[in-house]
Structures are given as structure tokens and as C-alpha cells.
N, C-alpha and C. Protein backbone atom coordinates (compact mmCIF):
# COMPACT_ATOMS: atom_id res chain seq x y z
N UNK A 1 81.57 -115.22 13.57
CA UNK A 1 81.43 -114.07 14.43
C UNK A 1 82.37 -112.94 14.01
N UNK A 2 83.58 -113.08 13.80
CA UNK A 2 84.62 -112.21 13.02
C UNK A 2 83.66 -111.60 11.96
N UNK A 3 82.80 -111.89 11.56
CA UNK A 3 82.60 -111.29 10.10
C UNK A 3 81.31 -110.46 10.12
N UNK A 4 80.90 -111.03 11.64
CA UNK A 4 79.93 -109.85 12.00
C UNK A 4 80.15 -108.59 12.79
N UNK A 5 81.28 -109.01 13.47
CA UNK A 5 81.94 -107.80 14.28
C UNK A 5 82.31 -106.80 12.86
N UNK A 6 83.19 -107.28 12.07
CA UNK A 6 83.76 -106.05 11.22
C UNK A 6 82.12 -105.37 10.68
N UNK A 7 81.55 -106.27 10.73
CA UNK A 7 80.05 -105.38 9.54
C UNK A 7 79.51 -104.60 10.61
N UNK A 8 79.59 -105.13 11.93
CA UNK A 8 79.22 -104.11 13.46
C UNK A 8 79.81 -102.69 12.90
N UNK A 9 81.48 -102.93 13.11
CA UNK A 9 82.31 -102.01 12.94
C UNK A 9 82.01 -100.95 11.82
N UNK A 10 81.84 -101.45 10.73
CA UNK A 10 81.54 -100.47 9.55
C UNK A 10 80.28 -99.68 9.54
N UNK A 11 79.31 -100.42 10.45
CA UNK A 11 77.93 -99.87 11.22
C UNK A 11 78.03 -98.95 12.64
N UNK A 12 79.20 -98.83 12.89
CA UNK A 12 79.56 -97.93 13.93
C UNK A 12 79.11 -98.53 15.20
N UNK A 13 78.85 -99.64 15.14
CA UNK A 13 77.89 -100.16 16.43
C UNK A 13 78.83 -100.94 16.93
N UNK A 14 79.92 -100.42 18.04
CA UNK A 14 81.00 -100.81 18.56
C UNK A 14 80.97 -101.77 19.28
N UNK A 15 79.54 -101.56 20.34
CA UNK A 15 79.66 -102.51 21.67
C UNK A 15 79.05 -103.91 20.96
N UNK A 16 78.38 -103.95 19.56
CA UNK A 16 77.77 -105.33 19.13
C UNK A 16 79.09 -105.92 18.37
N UNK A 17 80.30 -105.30 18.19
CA UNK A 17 81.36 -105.52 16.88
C UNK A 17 82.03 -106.34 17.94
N UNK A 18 82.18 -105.57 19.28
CA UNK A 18 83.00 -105.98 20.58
C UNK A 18 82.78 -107.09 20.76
N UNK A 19 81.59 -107.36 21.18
CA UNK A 19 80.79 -108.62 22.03
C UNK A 19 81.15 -109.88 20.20
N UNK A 20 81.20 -109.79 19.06
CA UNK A 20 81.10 -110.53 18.32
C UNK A 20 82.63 -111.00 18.19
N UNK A 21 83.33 -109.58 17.96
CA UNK A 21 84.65 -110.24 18.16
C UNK A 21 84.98 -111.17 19.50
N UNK A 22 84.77 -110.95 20.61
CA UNK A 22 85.10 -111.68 21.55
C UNK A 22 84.50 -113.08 21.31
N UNK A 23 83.21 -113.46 20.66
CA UNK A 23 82.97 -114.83 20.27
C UNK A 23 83.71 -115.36 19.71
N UNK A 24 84.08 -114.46 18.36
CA UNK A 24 85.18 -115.05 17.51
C UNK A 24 86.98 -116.04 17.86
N UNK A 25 87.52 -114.86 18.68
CA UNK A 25 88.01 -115.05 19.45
C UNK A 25 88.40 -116.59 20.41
N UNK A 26 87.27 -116.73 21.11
CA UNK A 26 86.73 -117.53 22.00
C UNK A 26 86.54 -119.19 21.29
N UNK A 27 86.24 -119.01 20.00
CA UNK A 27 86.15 -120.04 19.42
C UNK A 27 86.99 -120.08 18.46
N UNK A 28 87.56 -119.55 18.38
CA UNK A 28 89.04 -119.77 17.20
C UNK A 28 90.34 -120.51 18.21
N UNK A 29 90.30 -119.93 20.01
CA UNK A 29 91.27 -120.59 20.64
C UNK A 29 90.68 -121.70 21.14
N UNK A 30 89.52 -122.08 21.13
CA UNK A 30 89.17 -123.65 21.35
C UNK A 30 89.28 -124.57 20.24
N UNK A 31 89.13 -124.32 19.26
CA UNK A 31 89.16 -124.81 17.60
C UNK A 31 91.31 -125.18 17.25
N UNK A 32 91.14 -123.56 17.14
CA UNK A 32 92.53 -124.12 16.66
C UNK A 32 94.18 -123.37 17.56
N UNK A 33 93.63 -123.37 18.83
CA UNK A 33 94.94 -122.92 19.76
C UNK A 33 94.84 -121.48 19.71
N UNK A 34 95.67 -121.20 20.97
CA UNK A 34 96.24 -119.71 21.13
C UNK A 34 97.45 -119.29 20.19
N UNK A 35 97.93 -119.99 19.70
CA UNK A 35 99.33 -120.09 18.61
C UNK A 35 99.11 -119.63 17.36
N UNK A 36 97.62 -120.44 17.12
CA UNK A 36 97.07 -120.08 15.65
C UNK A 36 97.00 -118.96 14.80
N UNK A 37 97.68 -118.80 13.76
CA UNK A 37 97.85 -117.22 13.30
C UNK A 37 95.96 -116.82 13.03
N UNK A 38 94.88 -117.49 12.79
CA UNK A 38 93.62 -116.65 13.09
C UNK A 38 93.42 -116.40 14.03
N UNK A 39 93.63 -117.08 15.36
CA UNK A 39 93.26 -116.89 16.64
C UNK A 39 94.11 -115.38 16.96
N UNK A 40 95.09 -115.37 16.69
CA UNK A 40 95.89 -113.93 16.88
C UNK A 40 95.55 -112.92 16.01
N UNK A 41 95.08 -113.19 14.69
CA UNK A 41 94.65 -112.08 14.40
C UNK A 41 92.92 -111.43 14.81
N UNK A 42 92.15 -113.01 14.92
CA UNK A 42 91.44 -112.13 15.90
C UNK A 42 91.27 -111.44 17.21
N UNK A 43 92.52 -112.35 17.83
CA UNK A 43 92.75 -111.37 19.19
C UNK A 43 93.31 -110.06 18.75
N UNK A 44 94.13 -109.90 17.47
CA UNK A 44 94.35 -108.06 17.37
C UNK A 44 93.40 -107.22 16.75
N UNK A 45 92.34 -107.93 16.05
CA UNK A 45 91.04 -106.98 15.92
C UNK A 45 90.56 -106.95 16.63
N UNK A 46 90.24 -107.65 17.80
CA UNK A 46 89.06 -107.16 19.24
C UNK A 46 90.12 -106.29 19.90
N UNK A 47 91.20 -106.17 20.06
CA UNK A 47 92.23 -105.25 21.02
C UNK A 47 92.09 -104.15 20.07
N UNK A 48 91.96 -103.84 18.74
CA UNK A 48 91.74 -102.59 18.26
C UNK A 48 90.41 -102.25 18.42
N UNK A 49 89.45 -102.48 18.02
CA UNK A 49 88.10 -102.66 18.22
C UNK A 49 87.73 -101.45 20.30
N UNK A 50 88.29 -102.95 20.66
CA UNK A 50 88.02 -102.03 21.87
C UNK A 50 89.23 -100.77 22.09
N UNK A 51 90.38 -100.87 21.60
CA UNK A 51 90.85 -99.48 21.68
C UNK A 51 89.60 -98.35 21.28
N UNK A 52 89.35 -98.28 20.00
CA UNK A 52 88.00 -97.02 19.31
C UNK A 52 86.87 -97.07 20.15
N UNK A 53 86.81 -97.82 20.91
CA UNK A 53 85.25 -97.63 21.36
C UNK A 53 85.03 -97.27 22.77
N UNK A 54 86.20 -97.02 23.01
CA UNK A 54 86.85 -95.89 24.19
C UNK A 54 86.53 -94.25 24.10
């Protein structure tokens, strides 16, 4: 899902980049913890993500 949000993103299509990151997200902290340095970095691309699409 991460890898469809950024291709969202580069497609300008914010609210589909949003909704993908938040999958990503969602299943990176069931997989491998809230601790996990992917899980955090995808929680700081959906927090930028939805910053721009403001």
C-alpha cells in the first residue's frame, strides 16, 4: 500500500495516496509494532501526505 500511495502522490491524487497510506500504516503496526522504524516511517509519510492535501 506504501507504494501505491507515493504513485497516488506523484499522480496528484491525494485523497487515494491518503486512504493507501493509512492501509500501509495499519498493517505495518499489526505486522511489525508501533516501534518499528517502517511503521514510523510510514506513519511520517501519511502525516505529510495529509499535511498537502489540506
Amino acid at each position: 500500500y506504501y507504494n501505491l500511495a507515493t504513485a497516488y502522490e506523484g499522480l496528484q491524487d491525494n485523497k487515494k495516496a491518503v486512504k493507501n497510506a493509512e492501509n500501509a500504516v495499519e498493517i505495518a503496526r499489526l505486522t511489525f509494532g508501533n516501534e518499528h522504524s517502517e511503521t514510523q516511517q510510514y506513519t511520517n509519510y501519511l502525516q505529510q501526505i495529509k499535511k498537502l492535501s489540506r
